[in-house]
N, C-alpha and C. Protein backbone atom coordinates (compact mmCIF):
# COMPACT_ATOMS: atom_id res chain seq x y z
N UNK A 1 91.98 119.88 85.13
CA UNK A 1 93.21 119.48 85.82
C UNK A 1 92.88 118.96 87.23
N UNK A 2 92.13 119.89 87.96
CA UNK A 2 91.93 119.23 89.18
C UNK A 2 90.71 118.28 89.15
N UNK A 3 90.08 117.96 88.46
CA UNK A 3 89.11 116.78 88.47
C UNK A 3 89.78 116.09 87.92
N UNK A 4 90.72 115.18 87.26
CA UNK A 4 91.39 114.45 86.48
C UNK A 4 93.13 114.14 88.18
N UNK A 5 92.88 115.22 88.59
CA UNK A 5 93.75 114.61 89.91
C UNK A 5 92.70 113.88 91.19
N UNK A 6 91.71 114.68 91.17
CA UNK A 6 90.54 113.75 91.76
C UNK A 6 90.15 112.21 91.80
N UNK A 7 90.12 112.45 90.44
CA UNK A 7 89.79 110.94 89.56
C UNK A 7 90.68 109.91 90.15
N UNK A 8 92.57 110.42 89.40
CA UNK A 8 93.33 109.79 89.74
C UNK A 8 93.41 109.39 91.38
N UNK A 9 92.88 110.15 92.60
CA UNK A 9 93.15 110.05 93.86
C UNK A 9 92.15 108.70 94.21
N UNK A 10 90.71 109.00 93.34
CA UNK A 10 89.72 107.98 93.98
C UNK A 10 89.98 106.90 93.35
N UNK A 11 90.83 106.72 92.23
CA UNK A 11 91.14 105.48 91.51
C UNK A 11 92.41 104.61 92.50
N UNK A 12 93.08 105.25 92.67
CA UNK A 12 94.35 104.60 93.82
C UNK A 12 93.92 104.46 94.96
N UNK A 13 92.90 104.84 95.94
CA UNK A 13 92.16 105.16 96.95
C UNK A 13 91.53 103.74 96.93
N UNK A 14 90.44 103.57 95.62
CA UNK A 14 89.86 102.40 95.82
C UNK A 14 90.28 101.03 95.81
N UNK A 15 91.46 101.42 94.42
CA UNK A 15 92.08 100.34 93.90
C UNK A 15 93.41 99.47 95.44
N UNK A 16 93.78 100.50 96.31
CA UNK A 16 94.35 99.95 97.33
C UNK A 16 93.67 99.60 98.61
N UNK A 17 92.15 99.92 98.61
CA UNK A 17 91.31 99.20 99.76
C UNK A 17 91.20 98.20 99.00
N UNK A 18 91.01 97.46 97.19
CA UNK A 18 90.70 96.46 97.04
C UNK A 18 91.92 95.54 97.57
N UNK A 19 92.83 96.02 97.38
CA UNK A 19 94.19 94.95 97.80
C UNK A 19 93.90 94.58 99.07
N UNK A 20 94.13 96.09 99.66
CA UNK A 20 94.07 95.30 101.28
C UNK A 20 92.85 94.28 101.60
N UNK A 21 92.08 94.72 101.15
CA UNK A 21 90.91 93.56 101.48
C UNK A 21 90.95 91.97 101.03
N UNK A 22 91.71 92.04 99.91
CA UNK A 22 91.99 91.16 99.35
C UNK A 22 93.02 89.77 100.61
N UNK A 23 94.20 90.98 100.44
CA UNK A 23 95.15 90.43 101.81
C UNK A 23 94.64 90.05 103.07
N UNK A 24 93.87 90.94 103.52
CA UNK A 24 92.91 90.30 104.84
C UNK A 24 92.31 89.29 104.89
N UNK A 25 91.59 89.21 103.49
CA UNK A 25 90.40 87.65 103.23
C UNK A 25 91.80 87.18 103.45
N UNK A 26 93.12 86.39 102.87
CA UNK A 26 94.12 85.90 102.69
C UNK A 26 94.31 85.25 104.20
N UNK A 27 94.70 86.31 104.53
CA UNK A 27 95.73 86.52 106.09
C UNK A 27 94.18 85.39 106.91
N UNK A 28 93.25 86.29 106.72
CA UNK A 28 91.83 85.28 107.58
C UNK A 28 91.60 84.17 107.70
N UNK A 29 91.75 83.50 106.42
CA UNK A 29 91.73 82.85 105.90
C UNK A 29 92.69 81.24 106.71
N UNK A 30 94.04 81.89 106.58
CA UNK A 30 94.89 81.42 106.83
C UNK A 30 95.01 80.74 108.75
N UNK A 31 94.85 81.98 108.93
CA UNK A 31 94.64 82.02 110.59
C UNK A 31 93.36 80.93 111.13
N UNK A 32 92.15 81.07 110.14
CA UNK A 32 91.47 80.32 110.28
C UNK A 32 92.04 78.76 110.27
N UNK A 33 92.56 78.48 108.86
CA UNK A 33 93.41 77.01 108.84
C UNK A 33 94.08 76.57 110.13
N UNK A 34 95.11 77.45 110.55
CA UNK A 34 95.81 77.47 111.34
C UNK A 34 94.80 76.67 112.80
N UNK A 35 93.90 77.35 113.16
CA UNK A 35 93.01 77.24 114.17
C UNK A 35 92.36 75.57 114.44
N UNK A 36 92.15 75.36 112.61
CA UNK A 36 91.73 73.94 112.44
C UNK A 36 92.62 73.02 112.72
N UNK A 37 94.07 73.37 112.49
CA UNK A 37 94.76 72.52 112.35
C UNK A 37 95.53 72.00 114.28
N UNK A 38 95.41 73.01 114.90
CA UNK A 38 95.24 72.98 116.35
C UNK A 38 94.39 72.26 117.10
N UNK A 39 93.39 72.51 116.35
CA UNK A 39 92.05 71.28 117.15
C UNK A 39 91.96 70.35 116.54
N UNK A 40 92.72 69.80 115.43
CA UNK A 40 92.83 68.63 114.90
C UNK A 40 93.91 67.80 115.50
N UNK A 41 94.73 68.60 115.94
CA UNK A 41 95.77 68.13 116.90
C UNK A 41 96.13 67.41 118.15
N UNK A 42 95.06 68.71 118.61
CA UNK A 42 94.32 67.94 119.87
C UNK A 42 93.65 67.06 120.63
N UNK A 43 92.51 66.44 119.10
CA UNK A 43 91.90 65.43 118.84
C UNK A 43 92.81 64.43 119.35
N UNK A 44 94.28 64.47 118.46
CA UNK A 44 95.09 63.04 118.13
C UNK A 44 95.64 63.22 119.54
């Protein structure tokens, strides 16, 4: 019982650092664009 709630804890544990990480590359990602699109601006 309590290794099988374990399990379940490190399975949701990991499985929601993969999201967030996921979202961050995203969000990074984005911000990065953003950055390009400023100094492309500037150029003109």
């Amino acid at each position: 019982m309590v290794f099988a709630l374990s399990l379940c804890t490190n399975s949701i544990l990991s499985f929601s650092m993969y999201i967030l990480s996921k979202v961050f590359n995203i969000i990074h990602k984005r911000r990065d664009n953003m950055d390009e699109n400023k100094k492309s601006e500037e150029l003109i």
